[in-house]
PDB file of N, CA and C in Angstrom:
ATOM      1  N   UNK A   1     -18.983 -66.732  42.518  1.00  0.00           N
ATOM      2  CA  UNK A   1     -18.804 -65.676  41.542  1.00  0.00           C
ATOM      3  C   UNK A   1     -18.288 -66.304  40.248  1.00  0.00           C
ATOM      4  N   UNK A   2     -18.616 -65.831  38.831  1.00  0.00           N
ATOM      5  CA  UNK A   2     -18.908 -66.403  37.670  1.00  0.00           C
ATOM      6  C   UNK A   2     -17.282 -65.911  37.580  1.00  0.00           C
ATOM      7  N   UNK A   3     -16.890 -66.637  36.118  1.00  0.00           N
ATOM      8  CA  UNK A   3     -15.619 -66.535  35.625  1.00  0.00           C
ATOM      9  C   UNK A   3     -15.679 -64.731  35.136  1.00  0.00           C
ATOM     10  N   UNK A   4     -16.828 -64.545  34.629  1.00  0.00           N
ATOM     11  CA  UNK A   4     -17.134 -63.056  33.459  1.00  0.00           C
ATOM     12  C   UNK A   4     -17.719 -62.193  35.103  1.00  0.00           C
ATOM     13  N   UNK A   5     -17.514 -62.173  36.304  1.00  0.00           N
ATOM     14  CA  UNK A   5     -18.031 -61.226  37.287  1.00  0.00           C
ATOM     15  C   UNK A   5     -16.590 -60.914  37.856  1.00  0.00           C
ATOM     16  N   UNK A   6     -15.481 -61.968  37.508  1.00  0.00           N
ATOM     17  CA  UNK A   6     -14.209 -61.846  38.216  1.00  0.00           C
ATOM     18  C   UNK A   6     -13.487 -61.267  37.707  1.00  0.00           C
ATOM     19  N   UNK A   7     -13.655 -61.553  36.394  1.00  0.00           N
ATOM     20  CA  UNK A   7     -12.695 -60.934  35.589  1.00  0.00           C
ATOM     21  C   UNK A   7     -12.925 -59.098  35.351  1.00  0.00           C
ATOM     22  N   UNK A   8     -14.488 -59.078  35.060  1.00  0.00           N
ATOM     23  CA  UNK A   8     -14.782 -57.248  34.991  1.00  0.00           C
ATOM     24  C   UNK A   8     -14.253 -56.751  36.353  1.00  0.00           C
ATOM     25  N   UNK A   9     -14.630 -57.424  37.393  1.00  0.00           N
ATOM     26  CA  UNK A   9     -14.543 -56.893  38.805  1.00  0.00           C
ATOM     27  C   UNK A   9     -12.842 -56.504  38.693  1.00  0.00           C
ATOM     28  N   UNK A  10     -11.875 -57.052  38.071  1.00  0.00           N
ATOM     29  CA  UNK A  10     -10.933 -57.525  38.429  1.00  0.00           C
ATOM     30  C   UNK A  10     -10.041 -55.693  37.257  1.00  0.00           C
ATOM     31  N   UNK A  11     -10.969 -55.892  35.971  1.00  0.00           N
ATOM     32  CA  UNK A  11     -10.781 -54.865  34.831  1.00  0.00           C
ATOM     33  C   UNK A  11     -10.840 -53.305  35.380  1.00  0.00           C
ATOM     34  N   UNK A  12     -11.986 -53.172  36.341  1.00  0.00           N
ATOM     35  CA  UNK A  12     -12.561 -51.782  36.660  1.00  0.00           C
ATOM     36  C   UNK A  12     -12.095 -51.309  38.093  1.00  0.00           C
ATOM     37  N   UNK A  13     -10.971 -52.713  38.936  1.00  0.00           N
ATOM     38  CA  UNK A  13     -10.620 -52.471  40.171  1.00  0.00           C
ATOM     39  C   UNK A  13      -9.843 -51.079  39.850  1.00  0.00           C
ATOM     40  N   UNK A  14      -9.834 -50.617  41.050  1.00  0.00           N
ATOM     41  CA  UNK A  14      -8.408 -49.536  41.366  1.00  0.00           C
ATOM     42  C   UNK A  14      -7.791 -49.857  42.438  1.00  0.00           C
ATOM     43  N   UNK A  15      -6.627 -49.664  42.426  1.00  0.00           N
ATOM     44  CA  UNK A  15      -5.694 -49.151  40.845  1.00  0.00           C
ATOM     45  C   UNK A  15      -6.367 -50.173  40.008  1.00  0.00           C
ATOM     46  N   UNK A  16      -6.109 -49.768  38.461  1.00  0.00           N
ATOM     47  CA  UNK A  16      -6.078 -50.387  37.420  1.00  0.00           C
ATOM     48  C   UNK A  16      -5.018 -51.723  37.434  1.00  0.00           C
ATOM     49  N   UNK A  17      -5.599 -52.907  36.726  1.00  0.00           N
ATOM     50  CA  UNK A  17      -4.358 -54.168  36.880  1.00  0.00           C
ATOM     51  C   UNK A  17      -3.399 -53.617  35.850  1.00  0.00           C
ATOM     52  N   UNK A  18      -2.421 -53.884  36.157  1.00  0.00           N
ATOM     53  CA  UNK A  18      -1.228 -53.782  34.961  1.00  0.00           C
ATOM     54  C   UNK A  18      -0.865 -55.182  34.631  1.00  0.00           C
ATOM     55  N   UNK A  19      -1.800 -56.052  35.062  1.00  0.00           N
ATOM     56  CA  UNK A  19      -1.303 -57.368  34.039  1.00  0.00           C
ATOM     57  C   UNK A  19      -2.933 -58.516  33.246  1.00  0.00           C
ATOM     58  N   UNK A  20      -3.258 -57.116  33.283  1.00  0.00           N
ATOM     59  CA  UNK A  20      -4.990 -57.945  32.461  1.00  0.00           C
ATOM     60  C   UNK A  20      -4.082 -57.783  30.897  1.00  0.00           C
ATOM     61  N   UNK A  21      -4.715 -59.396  30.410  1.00  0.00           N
ATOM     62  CA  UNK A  21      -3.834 -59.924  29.335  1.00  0.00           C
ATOM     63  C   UNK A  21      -5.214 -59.683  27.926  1.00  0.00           C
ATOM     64  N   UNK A  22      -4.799 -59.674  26.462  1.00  0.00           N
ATOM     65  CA  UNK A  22      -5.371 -59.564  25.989  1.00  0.00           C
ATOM     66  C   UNK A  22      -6.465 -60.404  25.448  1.00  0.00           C
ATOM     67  N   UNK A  23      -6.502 -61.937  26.041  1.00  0.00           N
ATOM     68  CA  UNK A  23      -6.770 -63.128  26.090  1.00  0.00           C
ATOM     69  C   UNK A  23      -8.127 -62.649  27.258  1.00  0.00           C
ATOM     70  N   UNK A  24      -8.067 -62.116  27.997  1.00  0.00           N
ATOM     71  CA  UNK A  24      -8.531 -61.652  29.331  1.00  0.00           C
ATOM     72  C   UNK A  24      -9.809 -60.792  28.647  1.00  0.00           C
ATOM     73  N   UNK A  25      -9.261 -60.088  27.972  1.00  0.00           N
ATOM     74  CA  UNK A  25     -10.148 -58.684  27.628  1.00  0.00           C
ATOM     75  C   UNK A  25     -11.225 -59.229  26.424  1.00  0.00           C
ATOM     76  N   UNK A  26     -10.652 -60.432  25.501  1.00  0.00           N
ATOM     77  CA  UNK A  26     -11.268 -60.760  24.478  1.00  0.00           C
ATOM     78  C   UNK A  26     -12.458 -61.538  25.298  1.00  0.00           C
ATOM     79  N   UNK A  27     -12.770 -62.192  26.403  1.00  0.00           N
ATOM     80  CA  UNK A  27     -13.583 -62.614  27.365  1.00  0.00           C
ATOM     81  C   UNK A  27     -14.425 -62.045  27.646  1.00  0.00           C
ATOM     82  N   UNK A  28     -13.929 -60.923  28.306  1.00  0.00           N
ATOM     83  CA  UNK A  28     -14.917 -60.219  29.072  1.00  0.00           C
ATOM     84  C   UNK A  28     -15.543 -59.571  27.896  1.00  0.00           C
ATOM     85  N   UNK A  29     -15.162 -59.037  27.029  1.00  0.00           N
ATOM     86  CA  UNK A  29     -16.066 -58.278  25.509  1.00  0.00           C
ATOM     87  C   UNK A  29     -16.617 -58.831  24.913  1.00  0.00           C
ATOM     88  N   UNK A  30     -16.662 -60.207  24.924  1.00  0.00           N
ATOM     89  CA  UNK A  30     -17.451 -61.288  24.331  1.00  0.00           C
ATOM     90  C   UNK A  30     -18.844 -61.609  25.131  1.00  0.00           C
ATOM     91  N   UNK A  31     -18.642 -61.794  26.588  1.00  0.00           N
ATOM     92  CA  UNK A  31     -19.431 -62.350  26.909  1.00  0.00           C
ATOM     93  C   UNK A  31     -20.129 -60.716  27.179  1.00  0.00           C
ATOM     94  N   UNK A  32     -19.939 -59.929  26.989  1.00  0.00           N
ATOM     95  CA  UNK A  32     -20.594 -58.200  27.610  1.00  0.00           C
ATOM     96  C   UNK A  32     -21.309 -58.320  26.244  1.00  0.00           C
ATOM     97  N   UNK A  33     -21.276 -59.256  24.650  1.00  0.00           N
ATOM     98  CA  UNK A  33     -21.946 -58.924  23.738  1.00  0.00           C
ATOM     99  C   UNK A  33     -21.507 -58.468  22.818  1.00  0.00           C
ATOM    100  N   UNK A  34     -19.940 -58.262  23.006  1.00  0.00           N
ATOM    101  CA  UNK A  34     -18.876 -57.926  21.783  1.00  0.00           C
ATOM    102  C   UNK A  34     -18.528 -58.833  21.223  1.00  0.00           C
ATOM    103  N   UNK A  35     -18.149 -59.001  19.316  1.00  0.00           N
ATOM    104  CA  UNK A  35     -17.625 -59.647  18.477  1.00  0.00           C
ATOM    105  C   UNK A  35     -16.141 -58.847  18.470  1.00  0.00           C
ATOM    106  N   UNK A  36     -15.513 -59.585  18.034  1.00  0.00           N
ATOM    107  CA  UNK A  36     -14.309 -59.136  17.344  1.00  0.00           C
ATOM    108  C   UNK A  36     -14.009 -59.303  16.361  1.00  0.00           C
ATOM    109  N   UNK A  37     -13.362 -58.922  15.160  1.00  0.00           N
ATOM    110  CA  UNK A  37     -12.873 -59.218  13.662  1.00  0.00           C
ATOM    111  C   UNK A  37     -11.377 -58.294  14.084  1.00  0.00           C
ATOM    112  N   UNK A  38     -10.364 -59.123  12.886  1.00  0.00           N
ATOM    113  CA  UNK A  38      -9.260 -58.671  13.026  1.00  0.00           C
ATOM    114  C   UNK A  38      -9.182 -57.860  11.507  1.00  0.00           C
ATOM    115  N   UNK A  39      -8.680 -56.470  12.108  1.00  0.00           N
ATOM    116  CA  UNK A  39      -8.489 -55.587  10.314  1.00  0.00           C
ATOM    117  C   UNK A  39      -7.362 -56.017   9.598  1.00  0.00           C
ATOM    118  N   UNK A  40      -6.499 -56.881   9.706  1.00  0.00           N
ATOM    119  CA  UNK A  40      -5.492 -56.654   9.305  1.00  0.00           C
ATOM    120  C   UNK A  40      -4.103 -56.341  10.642  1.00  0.00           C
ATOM    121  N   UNK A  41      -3.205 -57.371  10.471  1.00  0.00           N
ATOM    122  CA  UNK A  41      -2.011 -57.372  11.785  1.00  0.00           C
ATOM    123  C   UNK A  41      -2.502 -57.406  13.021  1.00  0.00           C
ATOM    124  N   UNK A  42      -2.422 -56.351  13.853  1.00  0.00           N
ATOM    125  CA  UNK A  42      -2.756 -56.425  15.237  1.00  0.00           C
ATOM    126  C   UNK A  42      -3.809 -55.638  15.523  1.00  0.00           C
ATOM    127  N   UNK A  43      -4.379 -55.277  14.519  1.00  0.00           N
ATOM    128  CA  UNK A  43      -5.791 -54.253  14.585  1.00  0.00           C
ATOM    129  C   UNK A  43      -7.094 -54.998  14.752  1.00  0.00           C
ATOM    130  N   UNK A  44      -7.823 -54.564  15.954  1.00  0.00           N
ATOM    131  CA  UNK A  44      -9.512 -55.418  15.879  1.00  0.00           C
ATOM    132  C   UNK A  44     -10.069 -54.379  16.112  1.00  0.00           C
ATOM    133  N   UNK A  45     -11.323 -54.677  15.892  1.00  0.00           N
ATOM    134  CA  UNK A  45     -11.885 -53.789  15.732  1.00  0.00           C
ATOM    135  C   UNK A  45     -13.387 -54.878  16.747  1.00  0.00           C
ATOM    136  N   UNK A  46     -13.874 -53.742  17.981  1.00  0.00           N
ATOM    137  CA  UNK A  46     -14.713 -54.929  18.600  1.00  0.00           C
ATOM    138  C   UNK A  46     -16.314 -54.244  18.063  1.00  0.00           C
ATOM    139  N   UNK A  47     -17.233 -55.197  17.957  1.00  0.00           N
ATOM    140  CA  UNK A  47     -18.757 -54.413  17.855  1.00  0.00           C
ATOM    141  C   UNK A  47     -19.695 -54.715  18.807  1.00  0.00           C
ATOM    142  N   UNK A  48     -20.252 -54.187  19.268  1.00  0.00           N
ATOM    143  CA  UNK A  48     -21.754 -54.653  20.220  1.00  0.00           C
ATOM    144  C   UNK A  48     -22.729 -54.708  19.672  1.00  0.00           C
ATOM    145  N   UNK A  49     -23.618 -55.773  19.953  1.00  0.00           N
ATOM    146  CA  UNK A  49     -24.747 -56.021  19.639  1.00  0.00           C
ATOM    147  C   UNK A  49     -25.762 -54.684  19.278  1.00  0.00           C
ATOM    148  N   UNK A  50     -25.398 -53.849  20.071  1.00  0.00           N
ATOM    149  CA  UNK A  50     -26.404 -52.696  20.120  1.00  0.00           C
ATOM    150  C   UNK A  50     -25.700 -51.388  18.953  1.00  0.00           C
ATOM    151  N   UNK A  51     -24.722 -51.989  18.270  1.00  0.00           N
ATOM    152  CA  UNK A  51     -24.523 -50.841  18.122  1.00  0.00           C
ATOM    153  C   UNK A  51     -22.848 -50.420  17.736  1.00  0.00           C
ATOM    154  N   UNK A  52     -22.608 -50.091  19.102  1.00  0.00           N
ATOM    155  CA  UNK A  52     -21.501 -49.287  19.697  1.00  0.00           C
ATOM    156  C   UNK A  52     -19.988 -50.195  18.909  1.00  0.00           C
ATOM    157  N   UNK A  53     -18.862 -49.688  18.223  1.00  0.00           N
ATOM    158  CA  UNK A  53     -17.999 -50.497  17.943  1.00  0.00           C
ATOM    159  C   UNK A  53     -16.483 -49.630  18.278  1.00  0.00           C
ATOM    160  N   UNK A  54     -15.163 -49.856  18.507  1.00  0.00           N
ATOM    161  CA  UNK A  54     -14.471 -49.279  18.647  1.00  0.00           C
ATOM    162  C   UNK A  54     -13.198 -50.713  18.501  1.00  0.00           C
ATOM    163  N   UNK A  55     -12.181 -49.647  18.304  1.00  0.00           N
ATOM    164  CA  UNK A  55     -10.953 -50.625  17.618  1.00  0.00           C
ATOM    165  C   UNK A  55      -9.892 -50.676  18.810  1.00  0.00           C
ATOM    166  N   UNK A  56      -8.919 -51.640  18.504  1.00  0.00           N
ATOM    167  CA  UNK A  56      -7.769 -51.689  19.647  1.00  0.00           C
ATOM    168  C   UNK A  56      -6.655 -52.793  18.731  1.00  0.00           C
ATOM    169  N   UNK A  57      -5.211 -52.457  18.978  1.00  0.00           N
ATOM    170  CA  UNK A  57      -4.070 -52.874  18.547  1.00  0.00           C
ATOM    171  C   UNK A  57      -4.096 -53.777  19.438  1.00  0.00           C
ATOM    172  N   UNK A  58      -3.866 -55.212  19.429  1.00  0.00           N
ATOM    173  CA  UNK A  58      -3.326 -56.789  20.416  1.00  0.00           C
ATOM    174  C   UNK A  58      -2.350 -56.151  20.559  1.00  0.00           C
ATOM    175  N   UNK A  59      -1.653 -56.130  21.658  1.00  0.00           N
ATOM    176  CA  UNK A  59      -0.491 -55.763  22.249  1.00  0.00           C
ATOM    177  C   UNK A  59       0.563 -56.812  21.981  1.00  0.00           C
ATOM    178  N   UNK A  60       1.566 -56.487  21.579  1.00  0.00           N
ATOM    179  CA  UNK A  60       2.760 -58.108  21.503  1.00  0.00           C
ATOM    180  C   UNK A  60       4.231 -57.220  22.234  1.00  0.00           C
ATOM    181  N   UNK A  61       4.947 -58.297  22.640  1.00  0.00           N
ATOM    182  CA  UNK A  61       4.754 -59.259  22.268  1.00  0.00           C
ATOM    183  C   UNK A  61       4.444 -60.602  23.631  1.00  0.00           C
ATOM    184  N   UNK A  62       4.155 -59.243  25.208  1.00  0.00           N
ATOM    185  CA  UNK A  62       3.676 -59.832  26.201  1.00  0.00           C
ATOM    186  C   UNK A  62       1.975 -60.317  26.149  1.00  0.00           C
ATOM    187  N   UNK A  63       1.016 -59.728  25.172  1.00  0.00           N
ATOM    188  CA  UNK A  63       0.118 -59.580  25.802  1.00  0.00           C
ATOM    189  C   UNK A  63      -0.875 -58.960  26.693  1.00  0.00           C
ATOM    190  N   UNK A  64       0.109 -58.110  27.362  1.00  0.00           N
ATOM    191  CA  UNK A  64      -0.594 -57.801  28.200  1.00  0.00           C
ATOM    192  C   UNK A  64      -0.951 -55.871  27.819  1.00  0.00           C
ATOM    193  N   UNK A  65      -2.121 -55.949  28.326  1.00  0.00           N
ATOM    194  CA  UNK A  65      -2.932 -54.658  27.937  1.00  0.00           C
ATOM    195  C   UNK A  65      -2.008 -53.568  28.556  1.00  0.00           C
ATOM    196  N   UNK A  66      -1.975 -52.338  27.673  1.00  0.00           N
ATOM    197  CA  UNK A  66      -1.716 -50.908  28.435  1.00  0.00           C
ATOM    198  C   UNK A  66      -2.988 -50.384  29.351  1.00  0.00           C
ATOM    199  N   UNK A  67      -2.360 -49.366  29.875  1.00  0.00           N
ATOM    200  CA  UNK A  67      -3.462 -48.390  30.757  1.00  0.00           C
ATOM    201  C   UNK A  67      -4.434 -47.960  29.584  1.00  0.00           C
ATOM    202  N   UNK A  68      -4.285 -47.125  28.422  1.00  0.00           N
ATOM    203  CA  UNK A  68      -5.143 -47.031  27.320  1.00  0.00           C
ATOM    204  C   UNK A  68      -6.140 -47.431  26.975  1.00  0.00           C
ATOM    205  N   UNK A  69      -5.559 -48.688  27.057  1.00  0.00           N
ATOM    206  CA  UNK A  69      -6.128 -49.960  26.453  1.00  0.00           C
ATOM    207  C   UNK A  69      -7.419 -50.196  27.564  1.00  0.00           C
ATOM    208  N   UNK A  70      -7.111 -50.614  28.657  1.00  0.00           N
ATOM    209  CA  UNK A  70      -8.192 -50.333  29.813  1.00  0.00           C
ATOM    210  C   UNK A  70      -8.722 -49.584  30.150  1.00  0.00           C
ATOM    211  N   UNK A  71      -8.500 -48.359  29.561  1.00  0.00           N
ATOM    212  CA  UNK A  71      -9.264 -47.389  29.704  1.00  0.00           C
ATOM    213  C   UNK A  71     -10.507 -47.002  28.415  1.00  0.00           C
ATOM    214  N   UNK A  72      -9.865 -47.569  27.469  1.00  0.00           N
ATOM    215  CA  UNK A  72     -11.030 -47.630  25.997  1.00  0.00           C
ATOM    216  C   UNK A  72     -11.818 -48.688  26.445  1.00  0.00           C
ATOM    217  N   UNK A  73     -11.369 -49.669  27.049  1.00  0.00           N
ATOM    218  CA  UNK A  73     -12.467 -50.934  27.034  1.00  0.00           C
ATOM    219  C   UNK A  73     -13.367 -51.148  28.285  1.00  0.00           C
ATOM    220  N   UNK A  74     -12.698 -50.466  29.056  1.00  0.00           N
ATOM    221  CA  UNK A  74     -13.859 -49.323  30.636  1.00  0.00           C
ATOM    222  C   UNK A  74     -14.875 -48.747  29.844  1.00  0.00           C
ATOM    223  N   UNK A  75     -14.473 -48.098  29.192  1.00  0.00           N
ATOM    224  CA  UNK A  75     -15.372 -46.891  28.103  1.00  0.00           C
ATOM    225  C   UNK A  75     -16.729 -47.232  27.969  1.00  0.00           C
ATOM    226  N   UNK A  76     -16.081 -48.376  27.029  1.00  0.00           N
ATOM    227  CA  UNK A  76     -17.215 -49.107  26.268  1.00  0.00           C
ATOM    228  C   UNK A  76     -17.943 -49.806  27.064  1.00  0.00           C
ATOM    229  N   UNK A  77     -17.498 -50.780  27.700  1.00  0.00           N
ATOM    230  CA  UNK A  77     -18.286 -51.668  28.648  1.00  0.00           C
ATOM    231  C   UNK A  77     -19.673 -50.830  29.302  1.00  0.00           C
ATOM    232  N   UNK A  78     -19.077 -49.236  29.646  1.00  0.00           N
ATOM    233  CA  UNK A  78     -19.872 -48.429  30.519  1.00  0.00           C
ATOM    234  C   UNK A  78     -21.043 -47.944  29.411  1.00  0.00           C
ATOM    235  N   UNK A  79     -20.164 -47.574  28.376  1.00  0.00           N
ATOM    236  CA  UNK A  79     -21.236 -47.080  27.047  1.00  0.00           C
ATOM    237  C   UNK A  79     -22.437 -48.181  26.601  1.00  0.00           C
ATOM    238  N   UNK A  80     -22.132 -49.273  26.623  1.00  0.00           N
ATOM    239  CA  UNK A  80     -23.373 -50.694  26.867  1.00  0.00           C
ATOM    240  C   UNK A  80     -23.762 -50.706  28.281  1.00  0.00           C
ATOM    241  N   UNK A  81     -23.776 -49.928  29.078  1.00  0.00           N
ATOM    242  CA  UNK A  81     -24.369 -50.463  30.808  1.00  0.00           C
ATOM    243  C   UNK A  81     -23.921 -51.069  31.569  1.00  0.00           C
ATOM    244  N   UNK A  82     -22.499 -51.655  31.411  1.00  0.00           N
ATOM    245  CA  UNK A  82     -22.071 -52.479  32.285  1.00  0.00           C
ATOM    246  C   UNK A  82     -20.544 -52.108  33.022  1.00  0.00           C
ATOM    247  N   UNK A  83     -20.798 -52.174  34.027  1.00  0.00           N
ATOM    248  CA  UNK A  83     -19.945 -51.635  35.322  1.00  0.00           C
ATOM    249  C   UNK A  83     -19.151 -52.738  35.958  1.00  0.00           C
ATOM    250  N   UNK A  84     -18.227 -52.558  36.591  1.00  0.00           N
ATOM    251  CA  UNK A  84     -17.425 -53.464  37.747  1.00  0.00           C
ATOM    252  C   UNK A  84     -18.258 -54.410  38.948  1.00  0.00           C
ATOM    253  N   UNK A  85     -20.042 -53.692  38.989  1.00  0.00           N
ATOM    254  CA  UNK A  85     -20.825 -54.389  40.139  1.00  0.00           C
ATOM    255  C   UNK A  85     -21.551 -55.198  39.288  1.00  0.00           C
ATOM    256  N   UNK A  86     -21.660 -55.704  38.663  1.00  0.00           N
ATOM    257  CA  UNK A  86     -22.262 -56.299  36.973  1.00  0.00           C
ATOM    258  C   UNK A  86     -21.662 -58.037  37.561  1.00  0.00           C
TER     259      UNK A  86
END
């Protein structure tokens, strides 16, 4: 199993992880076909190839993602076609 099958598998488990890091998430949105640009401080803003773009605050000063946060980037992943069996 690929580094980018472990990590989604790992994003869309339930329960939800409470320690997927934002280092983690910039991975998996990259290789799903997302860019990132930073707006300014802790604001990015991610885009897909196809389209679809939506924003998210880097979490500080652990890193590590909220429930929110995994739940906007579930969203999207699903809004491009791609699921936890992916």
């Amino acid at each position: 199993m690929s580094k980018k099958e472990k990590l989604l598998r790992r994003l869309f488990s339930v329960p939800q992880p409470r320690d997927f890091s934002w280092d983690e998430l910039v991975t998996v949105m990259s290789r799903a076909g997302f860019s990132h640009e930073c707006q300014g401080g802790s604001h990015f803003i991610f885009e897909h190839t196809g389209g679809l773009s939506f924003s998210m605050s880097r979490t500080h000063p652990s890193g590590i993602l909220k429930a929110d946060q995994i739940k906007d980037a579930k969203a999207a992943l699903e809004a491009v076609g791609i699921s936890g069996e992916d």
